[in-house]
N, C-alpha and C. Protein backbone atom coordinates (compact mmCIF):
# COMPACT_ATOMS: atom_id res chain seq x y z
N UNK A 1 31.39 11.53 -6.47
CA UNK A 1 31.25 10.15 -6.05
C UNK A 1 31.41 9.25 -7.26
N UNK A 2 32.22 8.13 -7.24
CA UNK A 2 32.55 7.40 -8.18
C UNK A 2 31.77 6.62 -8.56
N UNK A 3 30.91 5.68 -9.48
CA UNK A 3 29.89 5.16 -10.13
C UNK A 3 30.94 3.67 -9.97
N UNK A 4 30.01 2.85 -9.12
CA UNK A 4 30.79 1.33 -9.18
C UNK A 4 30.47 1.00 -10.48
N UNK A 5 31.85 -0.42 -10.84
CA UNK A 5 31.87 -1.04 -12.06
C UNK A 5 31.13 -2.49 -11.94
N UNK A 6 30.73 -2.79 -12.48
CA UNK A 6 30.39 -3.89 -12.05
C UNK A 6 31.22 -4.90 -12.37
N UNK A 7 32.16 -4.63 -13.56
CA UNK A 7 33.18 -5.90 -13.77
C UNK A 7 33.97 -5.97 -12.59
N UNK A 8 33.85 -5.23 -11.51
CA UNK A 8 35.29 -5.04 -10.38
C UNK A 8 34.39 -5.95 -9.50
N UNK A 9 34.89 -6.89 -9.16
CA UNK A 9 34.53 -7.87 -8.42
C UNK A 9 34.06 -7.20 -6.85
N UNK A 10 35.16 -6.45 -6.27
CA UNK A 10 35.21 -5.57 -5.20
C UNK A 10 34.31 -4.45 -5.64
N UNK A 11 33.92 -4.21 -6.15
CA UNK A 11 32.54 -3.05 -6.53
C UNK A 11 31.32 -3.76 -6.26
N UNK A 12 31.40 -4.61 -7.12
CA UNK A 12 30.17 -6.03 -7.04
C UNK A 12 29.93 -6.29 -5.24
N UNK A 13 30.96 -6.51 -4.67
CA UNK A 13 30.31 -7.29 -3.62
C UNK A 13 30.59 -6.05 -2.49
N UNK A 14 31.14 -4.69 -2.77
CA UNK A 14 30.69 -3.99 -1.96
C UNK A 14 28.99 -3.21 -2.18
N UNK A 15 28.82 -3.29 -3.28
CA UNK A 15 27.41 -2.53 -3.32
C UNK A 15 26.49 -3.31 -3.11
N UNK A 16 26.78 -4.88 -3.09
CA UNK A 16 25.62 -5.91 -2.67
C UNK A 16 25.38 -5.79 -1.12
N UNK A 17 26.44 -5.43 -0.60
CA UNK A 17 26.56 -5.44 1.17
C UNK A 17 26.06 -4.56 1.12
N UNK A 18 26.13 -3.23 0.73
CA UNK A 18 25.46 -1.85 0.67
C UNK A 18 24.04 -1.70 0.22
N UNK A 19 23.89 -2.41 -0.69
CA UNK A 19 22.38 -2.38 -0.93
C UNK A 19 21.84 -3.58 0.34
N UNK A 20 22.16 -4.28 0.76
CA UNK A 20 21.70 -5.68 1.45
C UNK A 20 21.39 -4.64 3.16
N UNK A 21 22.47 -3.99 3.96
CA UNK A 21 22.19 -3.23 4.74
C UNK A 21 21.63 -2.01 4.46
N UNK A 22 21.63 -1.47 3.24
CA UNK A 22 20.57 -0.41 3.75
C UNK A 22 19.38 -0.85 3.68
N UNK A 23 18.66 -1.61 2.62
CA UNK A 23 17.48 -1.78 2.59
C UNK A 23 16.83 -2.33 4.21
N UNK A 24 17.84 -2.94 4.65
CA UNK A 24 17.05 -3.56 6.00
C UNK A 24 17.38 -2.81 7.17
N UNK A 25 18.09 -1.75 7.09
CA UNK A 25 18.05 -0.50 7.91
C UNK A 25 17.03 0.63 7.76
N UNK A 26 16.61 0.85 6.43
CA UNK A 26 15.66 1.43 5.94
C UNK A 26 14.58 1.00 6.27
N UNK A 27 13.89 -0.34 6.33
CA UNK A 27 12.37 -1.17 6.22
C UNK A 27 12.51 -1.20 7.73
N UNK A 28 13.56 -1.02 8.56
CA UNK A 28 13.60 -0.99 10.25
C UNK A 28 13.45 0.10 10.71
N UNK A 29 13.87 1.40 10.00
CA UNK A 29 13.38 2.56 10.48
C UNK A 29 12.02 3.04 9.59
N UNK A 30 11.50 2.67 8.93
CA UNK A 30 10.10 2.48 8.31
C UNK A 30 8.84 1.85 9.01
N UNK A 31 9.33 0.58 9.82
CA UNK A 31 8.49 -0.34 10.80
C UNK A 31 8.23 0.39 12.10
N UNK A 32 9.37 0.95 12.62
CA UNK A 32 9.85 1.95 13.88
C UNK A 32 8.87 2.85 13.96
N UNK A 33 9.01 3.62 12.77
CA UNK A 33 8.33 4.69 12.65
C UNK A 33 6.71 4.68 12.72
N UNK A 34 6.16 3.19 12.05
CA UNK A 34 4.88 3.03 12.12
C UNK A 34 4.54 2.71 13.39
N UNK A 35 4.90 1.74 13.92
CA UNK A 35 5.37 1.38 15.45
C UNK A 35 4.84 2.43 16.13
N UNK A 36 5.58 3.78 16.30
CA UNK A 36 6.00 4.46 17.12
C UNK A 36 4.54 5.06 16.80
N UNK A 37 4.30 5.92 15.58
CA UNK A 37 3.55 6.74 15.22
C UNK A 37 2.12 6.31 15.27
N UNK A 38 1.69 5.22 14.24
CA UNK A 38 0.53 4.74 13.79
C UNK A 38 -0.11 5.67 12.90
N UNK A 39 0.51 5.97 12.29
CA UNK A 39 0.26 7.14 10.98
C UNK A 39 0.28 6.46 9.85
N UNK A 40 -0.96 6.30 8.63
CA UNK A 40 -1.20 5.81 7.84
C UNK A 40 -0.83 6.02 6.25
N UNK A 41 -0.12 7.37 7.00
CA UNK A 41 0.61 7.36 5.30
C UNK A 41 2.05 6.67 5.57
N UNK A 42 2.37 6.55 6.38
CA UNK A 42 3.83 5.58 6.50
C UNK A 42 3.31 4.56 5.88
N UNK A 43 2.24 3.92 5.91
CA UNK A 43 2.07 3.27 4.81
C UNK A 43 2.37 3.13 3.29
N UNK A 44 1.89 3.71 2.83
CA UNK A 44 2.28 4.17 1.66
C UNK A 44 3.81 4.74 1.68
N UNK A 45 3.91 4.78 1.92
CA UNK A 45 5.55 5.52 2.34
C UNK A 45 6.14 3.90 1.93
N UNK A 46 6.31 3.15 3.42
CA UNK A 46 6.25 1.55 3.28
C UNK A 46 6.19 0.57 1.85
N UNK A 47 4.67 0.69 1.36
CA UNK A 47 5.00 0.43 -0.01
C UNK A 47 5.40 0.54 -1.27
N UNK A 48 5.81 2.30 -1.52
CA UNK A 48 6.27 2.37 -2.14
C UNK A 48 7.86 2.29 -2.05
N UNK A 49 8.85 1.69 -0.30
CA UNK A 49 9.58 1.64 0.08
C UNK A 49 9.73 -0.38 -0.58
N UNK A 50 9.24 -0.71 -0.49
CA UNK A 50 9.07 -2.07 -0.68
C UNK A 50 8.92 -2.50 -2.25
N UNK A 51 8.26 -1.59 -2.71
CA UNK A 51 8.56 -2.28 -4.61
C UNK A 51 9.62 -1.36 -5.39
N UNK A 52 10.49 -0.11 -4.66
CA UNK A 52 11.71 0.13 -4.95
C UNK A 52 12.80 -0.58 -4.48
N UNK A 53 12.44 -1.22 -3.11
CA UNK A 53 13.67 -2.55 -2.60
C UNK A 53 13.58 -3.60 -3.79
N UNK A 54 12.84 -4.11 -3.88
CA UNK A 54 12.48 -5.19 -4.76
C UNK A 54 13.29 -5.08 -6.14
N UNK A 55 13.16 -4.08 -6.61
CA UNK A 55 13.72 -3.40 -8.07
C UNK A 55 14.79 -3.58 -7.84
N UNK A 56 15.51 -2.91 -6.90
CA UNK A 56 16.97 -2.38 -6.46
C UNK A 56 17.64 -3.78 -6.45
N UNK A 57 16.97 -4.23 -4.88
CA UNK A 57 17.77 -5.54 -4.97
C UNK A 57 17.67 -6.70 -5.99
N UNK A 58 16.85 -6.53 -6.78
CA UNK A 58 16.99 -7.80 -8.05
C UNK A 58 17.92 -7.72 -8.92
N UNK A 59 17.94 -6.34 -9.14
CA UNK A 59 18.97 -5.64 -9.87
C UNK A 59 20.31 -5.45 -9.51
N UNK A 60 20.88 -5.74 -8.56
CA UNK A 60 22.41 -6.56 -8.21
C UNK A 60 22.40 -7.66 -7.63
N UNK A 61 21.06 -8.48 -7.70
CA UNK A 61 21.37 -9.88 -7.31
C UNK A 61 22.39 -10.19 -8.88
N UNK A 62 21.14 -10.01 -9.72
CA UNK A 62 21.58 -10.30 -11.46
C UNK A 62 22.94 -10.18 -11.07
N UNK A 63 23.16 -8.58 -10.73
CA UNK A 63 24.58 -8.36 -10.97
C UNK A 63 25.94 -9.18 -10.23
N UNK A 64 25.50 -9.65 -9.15
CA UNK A 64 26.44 -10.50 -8.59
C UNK A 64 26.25 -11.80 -9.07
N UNK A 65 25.26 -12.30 -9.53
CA UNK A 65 24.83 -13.47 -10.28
C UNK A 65 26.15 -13.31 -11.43
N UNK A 66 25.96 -12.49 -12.15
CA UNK A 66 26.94 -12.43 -13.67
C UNK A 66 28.40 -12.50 -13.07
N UNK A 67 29.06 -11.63 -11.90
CA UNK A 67 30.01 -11.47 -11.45
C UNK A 67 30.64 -12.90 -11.34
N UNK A 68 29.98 -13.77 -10.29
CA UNK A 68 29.63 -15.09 -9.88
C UNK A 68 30.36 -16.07 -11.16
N UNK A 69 29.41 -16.00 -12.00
CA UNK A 69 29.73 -16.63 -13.26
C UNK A 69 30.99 -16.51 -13.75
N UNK A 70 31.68 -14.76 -13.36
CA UNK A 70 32.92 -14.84 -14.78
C UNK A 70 34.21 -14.78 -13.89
N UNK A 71 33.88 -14.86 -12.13
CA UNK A 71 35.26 -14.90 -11.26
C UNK A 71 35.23 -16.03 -10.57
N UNK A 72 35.90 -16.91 -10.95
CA UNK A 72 36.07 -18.21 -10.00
C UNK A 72 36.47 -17.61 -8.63
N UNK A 73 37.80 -17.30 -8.86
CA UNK A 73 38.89 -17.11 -7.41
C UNK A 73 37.55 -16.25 -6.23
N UNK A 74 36.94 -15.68 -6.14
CA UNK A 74 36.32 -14.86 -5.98
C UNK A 74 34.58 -15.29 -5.26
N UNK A 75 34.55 -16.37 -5.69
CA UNK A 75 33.14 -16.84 -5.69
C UNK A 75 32.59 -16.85 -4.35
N UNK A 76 33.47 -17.48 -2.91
CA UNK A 76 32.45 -17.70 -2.02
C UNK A 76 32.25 -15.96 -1.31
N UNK A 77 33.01 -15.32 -1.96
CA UNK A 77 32.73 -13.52 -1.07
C UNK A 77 31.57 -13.07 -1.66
N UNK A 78 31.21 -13.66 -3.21
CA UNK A 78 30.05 -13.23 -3.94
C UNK A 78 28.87 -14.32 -3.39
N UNK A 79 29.39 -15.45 -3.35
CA UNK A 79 28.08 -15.90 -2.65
C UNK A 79 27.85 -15.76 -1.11
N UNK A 80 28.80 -15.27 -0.83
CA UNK A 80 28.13 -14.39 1.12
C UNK A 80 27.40 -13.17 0.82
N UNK A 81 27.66 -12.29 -0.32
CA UNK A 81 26.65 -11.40 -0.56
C UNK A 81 25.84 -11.89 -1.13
N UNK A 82 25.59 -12.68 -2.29
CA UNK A 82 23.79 -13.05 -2.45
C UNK A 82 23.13 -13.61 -1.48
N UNK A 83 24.31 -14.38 -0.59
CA UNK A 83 23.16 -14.66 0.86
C UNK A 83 22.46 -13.22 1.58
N UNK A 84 23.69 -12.56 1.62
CA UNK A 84 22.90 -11.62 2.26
C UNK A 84 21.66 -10.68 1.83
N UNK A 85 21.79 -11.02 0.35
CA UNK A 85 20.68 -10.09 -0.36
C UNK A 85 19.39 -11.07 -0.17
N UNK A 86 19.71 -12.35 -0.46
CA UNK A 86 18.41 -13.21 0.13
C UNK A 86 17.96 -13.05 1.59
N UNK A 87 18.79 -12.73 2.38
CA UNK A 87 18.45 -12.81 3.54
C UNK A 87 17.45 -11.50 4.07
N UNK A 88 16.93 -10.70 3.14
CA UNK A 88 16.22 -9.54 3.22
C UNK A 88 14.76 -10.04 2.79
N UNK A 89 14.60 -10.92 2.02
CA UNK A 89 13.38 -12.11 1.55
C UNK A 89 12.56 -12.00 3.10
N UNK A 90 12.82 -12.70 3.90
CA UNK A 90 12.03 -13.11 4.95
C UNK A 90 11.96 -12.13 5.75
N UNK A 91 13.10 -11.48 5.74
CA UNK A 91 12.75 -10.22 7.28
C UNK A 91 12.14 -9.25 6.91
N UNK A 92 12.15 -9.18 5.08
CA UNK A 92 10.81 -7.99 4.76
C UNK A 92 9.32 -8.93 5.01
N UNK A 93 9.21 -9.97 4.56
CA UNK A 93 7.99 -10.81 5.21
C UNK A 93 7.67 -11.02 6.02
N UNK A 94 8.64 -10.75 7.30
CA UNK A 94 8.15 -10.31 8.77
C UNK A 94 7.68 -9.27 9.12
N UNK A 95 8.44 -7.71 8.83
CA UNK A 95 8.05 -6.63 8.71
C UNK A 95 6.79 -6.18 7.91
N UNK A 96 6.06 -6.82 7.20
CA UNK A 96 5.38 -6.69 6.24
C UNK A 96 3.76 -7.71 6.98
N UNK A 97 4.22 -8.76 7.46
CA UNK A 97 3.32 -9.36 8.61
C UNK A 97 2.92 -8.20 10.05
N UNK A 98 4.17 -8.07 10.39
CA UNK A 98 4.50 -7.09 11.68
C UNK A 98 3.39 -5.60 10.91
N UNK A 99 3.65 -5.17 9.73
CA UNK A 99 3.04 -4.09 9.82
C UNK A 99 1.72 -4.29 9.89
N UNK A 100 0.93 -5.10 9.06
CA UNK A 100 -0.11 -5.51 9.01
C UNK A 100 -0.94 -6.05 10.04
N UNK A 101 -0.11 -6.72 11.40
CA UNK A 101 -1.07 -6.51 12.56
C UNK A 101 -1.09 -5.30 12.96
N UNK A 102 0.02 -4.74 13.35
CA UNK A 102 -0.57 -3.15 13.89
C UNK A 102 -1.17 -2.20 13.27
N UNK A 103 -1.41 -2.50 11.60
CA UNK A 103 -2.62 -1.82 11.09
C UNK A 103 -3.72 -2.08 11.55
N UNK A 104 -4.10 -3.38 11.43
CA UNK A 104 -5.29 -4.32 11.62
C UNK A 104 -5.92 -3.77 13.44
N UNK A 105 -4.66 -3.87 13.72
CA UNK A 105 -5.28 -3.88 15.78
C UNK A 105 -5.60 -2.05 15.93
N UNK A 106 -5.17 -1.21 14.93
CA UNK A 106 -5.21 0.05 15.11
C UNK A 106 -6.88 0.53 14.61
N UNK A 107 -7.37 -0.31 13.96
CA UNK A 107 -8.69 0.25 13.23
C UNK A 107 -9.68 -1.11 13.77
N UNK A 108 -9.76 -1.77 14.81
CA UNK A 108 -10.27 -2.72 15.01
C UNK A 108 -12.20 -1.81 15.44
N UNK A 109 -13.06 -2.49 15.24
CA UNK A 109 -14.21 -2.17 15.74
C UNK A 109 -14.54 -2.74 17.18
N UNK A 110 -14.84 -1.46 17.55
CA UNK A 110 -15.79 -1.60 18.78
C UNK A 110 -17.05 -1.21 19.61
């Protein structure tokens, strides 16, 4: 498997789409799973799923950020992928709300 470049513009904004859908295919079959299960180590599973997204995706925002900077011709395909990498911002803050009631309603006292 070939190691993207990051000077390749087309490397850049395919691994931003690639990192941008998996992470939110991943945190959807992560939610699913708690959903489904109510098993408390998916938790943990979850967060340590959530501060490796975080890493990952900051780490080719930069990179399409720099890309951004040194390709004019090129720019609005790089800025449809940092949208899309932003666009993982809120729907992990939903999922992350979402998990937290069905923790909360799963251990409620009665």
């Amino acid at each position: 498997m070939k190691m993207p470049d990051f000077t390749i513009v087309e490397d850049c904004i395919a691994v931003g789409r690639k990192v941008a859908l998996g992470t939110f295919l991943l945190g959807s079959v992560i939610l699913t799973a708690y959903y489904i299960n109510n098993n408390s180590s998916i938790i943990f599973l979850s967060l340590f799923f959530m501060v490796a997204a975080i890493f990952i995706n900051t780490y080719v925002f930069i990179k399409l950020i720099m890309c951004w900077t040194t390709n004019k011709p090129e720019r609005n395909k790089i800025r449809n992928t940092l949208f899309l990498l932003l666009l993982n911002i809120p729907i992990a803050y939903a999922y992350v709300k979402i998990g937290l009631e069905i923790y909360g309603n799963s251990f409620s006292i009665q």
